[in-house]
C-alpha atoms as a PDB file:
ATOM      1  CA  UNK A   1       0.000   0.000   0.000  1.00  0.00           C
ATOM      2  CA  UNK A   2       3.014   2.264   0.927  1.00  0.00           C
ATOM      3  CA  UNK A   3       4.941   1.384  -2.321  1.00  0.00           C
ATOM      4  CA  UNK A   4       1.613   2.109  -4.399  1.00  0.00           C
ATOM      5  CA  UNK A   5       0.960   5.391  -2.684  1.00  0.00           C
ATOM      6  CA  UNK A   6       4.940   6.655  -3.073  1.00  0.00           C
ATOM      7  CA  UNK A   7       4.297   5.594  -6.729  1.00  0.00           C
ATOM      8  CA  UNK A   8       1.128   7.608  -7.012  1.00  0.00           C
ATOM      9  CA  UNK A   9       2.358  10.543  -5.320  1.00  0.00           C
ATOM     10  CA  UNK A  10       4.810  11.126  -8.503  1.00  0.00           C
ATOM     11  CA  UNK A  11       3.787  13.442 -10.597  1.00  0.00           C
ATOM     12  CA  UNK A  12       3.132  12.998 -14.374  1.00  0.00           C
ATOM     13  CA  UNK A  13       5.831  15.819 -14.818  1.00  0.00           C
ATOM     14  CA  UNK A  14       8.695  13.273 -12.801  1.00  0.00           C
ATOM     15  CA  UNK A  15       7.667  10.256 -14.889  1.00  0.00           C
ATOM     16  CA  UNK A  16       8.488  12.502 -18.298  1.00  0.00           C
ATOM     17  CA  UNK A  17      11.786  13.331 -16.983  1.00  0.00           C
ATOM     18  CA  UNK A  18      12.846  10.221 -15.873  1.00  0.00           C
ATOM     19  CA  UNK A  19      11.771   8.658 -19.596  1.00  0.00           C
ATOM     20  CA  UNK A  20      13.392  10.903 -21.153  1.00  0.00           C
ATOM     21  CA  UNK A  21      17.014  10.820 -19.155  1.00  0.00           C
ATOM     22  CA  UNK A  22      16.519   7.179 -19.893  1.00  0.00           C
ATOM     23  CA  UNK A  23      16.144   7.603 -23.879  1.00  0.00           C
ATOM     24  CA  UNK A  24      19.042  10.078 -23.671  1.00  0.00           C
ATOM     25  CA  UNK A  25      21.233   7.757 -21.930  1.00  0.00           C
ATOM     26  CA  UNK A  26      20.559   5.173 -24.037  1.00  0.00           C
ATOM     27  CA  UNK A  27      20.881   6.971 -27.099  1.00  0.00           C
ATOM     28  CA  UNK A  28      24.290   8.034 -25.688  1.00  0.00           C
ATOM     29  CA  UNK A  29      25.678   4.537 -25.305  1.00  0.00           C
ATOM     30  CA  UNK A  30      24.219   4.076 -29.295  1.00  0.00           C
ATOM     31  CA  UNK A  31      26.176   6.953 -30.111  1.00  0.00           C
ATOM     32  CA  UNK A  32      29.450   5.460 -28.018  1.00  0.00           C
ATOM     33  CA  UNK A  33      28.900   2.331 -29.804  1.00  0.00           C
ATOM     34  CA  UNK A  34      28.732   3.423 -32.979  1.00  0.00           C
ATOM     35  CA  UNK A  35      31.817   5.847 -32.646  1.00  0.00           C
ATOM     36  CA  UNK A  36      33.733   2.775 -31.125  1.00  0.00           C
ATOM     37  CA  UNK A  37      32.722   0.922 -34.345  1.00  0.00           C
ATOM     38  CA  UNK A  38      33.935   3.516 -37.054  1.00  0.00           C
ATOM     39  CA  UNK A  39      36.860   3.946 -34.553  1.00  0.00           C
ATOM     40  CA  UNK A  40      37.714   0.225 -35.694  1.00  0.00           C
ATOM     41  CA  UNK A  41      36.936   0.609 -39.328  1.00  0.00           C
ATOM     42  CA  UNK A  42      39.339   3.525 -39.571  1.00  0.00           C
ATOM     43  CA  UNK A  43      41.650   1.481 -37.873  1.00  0.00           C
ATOM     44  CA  UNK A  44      41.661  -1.125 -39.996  1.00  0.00           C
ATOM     45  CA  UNK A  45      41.179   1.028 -43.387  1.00  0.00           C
ATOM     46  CA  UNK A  46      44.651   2.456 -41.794  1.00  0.00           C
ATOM     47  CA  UNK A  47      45.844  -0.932 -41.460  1.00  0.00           C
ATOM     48  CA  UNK A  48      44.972  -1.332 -45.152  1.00  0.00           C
ATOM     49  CA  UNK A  49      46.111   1.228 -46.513  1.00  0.00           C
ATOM     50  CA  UNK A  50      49.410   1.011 -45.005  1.00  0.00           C
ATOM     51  CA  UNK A  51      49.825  -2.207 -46.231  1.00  0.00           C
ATOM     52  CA  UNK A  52      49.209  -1.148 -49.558  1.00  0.00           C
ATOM     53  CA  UNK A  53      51.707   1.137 -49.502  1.00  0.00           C
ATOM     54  CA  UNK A  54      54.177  -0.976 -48.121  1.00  0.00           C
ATOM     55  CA  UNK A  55      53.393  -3.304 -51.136  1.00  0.00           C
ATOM     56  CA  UNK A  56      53.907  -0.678 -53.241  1.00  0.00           C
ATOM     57  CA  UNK A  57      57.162   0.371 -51.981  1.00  0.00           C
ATOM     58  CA  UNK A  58      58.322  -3.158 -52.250  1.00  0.00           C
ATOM     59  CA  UNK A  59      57.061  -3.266 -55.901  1.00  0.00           C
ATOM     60  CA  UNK A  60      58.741  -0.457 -56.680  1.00  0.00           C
ATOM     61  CA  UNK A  61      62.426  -1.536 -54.817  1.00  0.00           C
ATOM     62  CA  UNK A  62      62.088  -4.444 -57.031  1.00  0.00           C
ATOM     63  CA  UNK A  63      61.689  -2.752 -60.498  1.00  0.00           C
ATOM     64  CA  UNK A  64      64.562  -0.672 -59.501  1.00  0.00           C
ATOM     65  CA  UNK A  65      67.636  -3.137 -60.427  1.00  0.00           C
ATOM     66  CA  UNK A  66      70.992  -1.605 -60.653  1.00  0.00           C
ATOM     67  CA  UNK A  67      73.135  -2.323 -63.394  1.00  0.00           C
ATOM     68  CA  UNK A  68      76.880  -2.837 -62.711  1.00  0.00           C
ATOM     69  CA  UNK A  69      79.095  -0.815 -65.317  1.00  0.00           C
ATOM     70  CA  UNK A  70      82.266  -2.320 -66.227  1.00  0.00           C
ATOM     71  CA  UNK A  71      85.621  -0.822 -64.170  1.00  0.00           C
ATOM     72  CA  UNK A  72      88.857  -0.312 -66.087  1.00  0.00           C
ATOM     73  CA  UNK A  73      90.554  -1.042 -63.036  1.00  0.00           C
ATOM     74  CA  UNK A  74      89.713  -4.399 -63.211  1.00  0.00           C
ATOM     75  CA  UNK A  75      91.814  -5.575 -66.118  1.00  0.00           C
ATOM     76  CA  UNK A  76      94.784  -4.734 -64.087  1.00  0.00           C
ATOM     77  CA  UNK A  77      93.510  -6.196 -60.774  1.00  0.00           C
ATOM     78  CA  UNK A  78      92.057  -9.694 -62.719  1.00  0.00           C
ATOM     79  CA  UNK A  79      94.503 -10.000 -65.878  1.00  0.00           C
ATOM     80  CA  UNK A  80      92.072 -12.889 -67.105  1.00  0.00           C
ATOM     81  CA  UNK A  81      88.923 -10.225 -67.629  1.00  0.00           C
ATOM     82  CA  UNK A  82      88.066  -8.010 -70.292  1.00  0.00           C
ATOM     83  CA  UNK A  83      85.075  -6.250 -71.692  1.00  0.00           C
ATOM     84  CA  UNK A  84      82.360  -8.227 -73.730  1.00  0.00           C
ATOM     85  CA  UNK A  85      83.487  -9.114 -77.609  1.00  0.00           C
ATOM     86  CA  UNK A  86      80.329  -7.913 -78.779  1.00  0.00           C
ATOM     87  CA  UNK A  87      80.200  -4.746 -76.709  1.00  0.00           C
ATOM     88  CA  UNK A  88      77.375  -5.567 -74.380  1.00  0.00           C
ATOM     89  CA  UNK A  89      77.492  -3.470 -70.942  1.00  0.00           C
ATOM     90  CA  UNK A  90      75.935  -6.083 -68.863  1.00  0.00           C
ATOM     91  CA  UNK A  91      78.580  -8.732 -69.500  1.00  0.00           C
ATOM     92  CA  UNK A  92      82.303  -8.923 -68.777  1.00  0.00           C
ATOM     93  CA  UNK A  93      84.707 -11.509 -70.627  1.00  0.00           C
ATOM     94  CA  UNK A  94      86.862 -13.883 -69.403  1.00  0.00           C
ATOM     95  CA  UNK A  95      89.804 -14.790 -71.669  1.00  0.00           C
ATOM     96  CA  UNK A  96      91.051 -18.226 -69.875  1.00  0.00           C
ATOM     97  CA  UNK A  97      87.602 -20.096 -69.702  1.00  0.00           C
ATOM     98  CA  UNK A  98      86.042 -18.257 -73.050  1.00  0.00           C
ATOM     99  CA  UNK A  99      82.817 -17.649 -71.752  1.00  0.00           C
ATOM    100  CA  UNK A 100      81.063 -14.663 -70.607  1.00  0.00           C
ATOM    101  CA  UNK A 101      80.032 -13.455 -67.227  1.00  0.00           C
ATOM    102  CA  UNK A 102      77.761 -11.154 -65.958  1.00  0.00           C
ATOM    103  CA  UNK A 103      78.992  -7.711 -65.088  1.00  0.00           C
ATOM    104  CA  UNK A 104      79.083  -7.637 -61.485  1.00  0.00           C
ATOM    105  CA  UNK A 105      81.662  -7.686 -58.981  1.00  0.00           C
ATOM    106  CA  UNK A 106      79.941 -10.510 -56.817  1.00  0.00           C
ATOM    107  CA  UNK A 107      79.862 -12.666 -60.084  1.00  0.00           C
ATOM    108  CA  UNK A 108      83.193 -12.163 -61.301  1.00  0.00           C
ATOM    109  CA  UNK A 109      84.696 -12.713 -57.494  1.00  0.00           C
ATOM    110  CA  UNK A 110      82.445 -15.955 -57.912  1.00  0.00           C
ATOM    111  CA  UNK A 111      84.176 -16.926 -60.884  1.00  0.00           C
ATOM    112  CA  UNK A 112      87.202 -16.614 -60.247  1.00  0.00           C
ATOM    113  CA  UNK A 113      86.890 -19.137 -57.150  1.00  0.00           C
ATOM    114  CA  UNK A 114      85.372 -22.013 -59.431  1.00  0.00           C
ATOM    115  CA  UNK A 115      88.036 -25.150 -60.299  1.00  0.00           C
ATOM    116  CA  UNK A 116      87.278 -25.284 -64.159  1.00  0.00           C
ATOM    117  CA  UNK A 117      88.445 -21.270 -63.692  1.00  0.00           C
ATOM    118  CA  UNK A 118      91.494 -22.337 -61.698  1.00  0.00           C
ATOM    119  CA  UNK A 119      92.724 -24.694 -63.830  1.00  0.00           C
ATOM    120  CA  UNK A 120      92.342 -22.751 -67.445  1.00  0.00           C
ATOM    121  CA  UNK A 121      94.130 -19.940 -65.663  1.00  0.00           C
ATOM    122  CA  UNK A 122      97.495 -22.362 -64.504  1.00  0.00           C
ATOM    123  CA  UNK A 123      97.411 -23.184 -67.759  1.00  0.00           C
ATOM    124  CA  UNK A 124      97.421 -19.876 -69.387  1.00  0.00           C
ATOM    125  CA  UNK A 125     100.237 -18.978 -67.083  1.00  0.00           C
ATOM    126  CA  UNK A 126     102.331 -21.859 -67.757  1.00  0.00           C
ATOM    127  CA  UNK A 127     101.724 -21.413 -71.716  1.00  0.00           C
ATOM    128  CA  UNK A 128     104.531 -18.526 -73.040  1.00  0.00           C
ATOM    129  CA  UNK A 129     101.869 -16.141 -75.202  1.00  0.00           C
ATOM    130  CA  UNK A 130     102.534 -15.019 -78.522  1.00  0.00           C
ATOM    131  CA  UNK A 131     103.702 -11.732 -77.995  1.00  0.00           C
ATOM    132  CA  UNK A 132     106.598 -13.182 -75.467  1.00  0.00           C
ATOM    133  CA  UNK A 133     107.736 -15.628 -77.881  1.00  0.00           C
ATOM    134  CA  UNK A 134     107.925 -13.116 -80.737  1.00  0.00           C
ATOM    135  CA  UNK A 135     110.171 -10.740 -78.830  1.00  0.00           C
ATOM    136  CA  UNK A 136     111.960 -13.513 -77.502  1.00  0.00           C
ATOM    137  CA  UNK A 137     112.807 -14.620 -81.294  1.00  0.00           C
ATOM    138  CA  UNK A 138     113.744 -10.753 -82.142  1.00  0.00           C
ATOM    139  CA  UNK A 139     116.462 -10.885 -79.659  1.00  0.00           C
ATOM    140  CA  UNK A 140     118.007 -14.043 -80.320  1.00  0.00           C
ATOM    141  CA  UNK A 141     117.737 -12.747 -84.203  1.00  0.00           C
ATOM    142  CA  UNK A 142     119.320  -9.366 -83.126  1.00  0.00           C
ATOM    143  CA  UNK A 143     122.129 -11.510 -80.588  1.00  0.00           C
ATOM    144  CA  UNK A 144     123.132 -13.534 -83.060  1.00  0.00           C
ATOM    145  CA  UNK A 145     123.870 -11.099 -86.083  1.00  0.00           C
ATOM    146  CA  UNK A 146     126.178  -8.994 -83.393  1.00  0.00           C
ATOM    147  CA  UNK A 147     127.733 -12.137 -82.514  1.00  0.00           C
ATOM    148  CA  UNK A 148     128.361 -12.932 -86.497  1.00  0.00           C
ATOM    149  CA  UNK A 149     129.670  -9.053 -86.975  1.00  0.00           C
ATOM    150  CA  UNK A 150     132.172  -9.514 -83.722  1.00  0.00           C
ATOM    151  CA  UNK A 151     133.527 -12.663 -85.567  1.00  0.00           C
ATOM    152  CA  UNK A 152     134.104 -10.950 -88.860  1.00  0.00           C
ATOM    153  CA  UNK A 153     135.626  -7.919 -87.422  1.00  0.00           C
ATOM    154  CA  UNK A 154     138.069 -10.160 -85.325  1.00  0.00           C
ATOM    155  CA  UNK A 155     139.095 -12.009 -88.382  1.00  0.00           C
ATOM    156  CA  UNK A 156     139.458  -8.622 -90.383  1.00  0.00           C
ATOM    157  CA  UNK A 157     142.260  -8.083 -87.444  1.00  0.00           C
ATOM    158  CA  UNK A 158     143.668 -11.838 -87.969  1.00  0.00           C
ATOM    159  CA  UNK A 159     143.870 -11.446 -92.022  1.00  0.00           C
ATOM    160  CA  UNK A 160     145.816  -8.036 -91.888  1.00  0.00           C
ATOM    161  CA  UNK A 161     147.757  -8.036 -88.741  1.00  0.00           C
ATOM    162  CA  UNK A 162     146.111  -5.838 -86.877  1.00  0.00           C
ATOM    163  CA  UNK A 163     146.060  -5.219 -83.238  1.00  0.00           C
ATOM    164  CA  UNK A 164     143.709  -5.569 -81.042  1.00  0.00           C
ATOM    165  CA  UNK A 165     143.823  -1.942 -79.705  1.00  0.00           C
ATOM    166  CA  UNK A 166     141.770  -1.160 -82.830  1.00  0.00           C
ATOM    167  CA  UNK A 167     138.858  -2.966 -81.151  1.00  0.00           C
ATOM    168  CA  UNK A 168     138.592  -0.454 -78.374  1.00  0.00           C
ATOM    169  CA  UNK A 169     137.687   2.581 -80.888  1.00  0.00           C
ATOM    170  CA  UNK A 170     136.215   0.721 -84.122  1.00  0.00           C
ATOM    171  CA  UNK A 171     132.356  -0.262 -82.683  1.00  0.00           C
ATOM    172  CA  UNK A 172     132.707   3.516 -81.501  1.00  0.00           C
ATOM    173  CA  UNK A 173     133.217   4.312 -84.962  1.00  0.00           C
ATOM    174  CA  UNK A 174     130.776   2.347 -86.718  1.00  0.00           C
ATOM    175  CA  UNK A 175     128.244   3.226 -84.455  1.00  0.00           C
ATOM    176  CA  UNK A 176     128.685   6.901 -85.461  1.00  0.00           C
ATOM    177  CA  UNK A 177     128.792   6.191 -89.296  1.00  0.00           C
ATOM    178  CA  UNK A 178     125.530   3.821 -88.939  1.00  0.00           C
ATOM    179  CA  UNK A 179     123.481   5.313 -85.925  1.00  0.00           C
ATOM    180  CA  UNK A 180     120.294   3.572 -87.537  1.00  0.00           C
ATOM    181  CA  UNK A 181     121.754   0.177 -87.524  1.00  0.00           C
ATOM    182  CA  UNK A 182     120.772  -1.953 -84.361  1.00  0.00           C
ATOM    183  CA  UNK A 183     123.311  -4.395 -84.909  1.00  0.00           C
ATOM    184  CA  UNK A 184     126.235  -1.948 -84.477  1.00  0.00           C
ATOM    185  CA  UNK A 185     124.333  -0.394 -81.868  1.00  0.00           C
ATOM    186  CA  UNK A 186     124.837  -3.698 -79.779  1.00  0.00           C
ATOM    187  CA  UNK A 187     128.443  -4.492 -80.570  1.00  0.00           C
ATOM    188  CA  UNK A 188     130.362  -4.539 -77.440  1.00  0.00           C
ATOM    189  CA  UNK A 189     133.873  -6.112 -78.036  1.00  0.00           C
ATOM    190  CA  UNK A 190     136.900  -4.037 -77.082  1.00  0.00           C
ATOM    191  CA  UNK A 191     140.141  -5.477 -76.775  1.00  0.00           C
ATOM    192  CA  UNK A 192     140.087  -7.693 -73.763  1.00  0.00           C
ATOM    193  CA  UNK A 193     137.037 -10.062 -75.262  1.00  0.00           C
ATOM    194  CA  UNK A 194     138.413 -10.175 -78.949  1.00  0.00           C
ATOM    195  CA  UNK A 195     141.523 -11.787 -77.171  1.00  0.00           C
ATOM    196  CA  UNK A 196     139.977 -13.922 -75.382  1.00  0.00           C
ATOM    197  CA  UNK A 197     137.355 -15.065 -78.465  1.00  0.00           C
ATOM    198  CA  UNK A 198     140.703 -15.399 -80.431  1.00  0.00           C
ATOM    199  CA  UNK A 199     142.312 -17.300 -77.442  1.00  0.00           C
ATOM    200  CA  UNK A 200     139.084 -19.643 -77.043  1.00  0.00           C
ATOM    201  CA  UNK A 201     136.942 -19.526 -80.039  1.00  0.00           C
ATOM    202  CA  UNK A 202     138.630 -18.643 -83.372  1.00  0.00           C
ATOM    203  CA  UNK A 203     142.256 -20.117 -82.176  1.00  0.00           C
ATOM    204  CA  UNK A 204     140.730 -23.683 -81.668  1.00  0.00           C
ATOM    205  CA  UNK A 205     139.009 -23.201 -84.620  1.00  0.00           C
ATOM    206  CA  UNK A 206     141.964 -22.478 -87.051  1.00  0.00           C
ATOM    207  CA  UNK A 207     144.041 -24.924 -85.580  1.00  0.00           C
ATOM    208  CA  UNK A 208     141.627 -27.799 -86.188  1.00  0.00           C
ATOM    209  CA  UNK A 209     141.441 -26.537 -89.962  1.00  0.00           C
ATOM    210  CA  UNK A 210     144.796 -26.352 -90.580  1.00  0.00           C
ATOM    211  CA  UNK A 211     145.118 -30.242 -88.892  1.00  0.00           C
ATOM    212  CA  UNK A 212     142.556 -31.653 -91.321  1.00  0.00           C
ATOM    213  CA  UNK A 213     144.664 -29.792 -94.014  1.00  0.00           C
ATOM    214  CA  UNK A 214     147.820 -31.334 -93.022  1.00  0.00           C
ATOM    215  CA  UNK A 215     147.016 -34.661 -93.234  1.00  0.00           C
ATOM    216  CA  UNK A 216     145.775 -34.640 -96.362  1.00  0.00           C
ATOM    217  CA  UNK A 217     147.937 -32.630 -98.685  1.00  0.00           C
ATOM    218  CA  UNK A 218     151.664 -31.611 -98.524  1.00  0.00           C
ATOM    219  CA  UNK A 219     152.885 -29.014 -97.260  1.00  0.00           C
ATOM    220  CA  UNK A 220     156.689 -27.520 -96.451  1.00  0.00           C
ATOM    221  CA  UNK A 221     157.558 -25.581 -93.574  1.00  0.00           C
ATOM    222  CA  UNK A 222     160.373 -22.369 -94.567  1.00  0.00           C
ATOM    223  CA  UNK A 223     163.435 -22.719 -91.549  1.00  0.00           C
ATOM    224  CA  UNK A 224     164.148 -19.249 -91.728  1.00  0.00           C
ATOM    225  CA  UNK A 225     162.485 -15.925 -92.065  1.00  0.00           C
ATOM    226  CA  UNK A 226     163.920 -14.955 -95.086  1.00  0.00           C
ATOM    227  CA  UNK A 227     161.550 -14.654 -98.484  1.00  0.00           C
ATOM    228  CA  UNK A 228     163.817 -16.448-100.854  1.00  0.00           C
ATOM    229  CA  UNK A 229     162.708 -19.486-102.100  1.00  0.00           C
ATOM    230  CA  UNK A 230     165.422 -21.663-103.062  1.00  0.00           C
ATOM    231  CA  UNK A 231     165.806 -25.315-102.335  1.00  0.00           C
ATOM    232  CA  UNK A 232     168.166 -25.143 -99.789  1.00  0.00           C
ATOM    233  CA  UNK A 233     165.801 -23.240 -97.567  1.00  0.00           C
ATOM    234  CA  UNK A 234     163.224 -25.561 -97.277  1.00  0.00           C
ATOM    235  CA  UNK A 235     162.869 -28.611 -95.671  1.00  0.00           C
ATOM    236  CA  UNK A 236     160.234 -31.625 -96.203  1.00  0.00           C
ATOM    237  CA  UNK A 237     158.280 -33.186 -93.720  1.00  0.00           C
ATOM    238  CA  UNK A 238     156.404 -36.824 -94.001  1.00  0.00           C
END
């Protein structure tokens, strides 16, 4: 009875106010909700859209592909490499194995660590090239034509009696009348080596000739140094 007249003493003015606080209050926690639910959606269209980016940086790292240019510094520091035959930038050459690489310092390094690599290059080392054994074959060719012009300026000496002082000043000479000649250019024979090629060499030489000479044919030997040949003067040997 209490509880019924405490209800009925309310007045229809209190029961509108307390309805409505109630529909505000709810329509607050509507309004809560639903922020808290585009707060979310944002969130994830964030979320999204920074993915997307990130995939589109990545995308665009990848299309980006630097392209190694070929270094003229590395012909001196690997002797094997070159550039490509055919003039293509994104390939190097490697003269031992004859094949081509790509350019790129990572490759090449690669390369150069592989046994089929190793072993064309020991042989390429161990093989004389061209070039070598062309200037190799000058040289001797140039050696041996001074040699030949020492020999026939020593026997000019030995033919006329000349001594070997003159070998001290006549290369000088020559070399002065023919500057453009490379073989006088080289001679190098003053008095001390013509002896000792005459001593040596050409001595040996004559002697051996004259021996095979001797016992073939005749010969007389004069007893005295006088020029007169008369039969009295000379005397046979057998």
């Amino acid at each position: 009875m209490e509880r019924y007249l405490t209800t009925s003493s309310l007045t229809g003015h209190d029961i509108e106010q307390k309805s409505r606080s109630s529909y505000e209050s709810m329509n607050m926690d509507k309004q809560e909700i639903e922020s808290s639910h585009s707060e979310d959606e944002d969130a994830t269209t964030t979320v999204r859209t920074g993915t997307q980016i990130n995939d589109h940086a990545i995308i665009t790292k990848r299309r980006k592909i630097y392209k190694q240019q070929f270094i003229k510094s590395w012909e001196s520091k690997y002797t094997w490499l070159t550039r490509d035959c055919n003039g293509r930038s994104n390939l190097v050459f490697c003269k031992c194995c004859n094949k081509t690489i790509t350019c790129n310092i990572s490759h090449i390094k690669r390369h150069e660590l592989t046994k089929l690599h190793k072993k064309n290059y020991n042989k390429s080392v161990s093989t004389p090239k061209l070039e070598t054994l062309q200037v190799f074959s000058e040289f001797e060719t140039l050696n041996k034509k001074t040699k030949q012009a020492e020999l026939i300026l020593l026997m000019f000496l030995h033919e006329h009696n000349l001594p070997f002082l003159l070998m001290d000043h006549m290369p000088k000479m020559l070399s002065a009348t023919f500057p453009e000649c490379e073989v006088i250019k080289n001679l190098k024979c003053s008095r001390t080596k013509a002896t000792e090629i005459t001593k040596q060499c050409l001595a040996k030489e004559a002697l051996d000739i004259i021996q095979q000479e001797t016992q073939n044919n005749l010969f007389s030997i004069i007893i005295d140094e006088t020029m007169i040949f008369l039969p009295n003067n000379l005397l046979l040997l057998l």
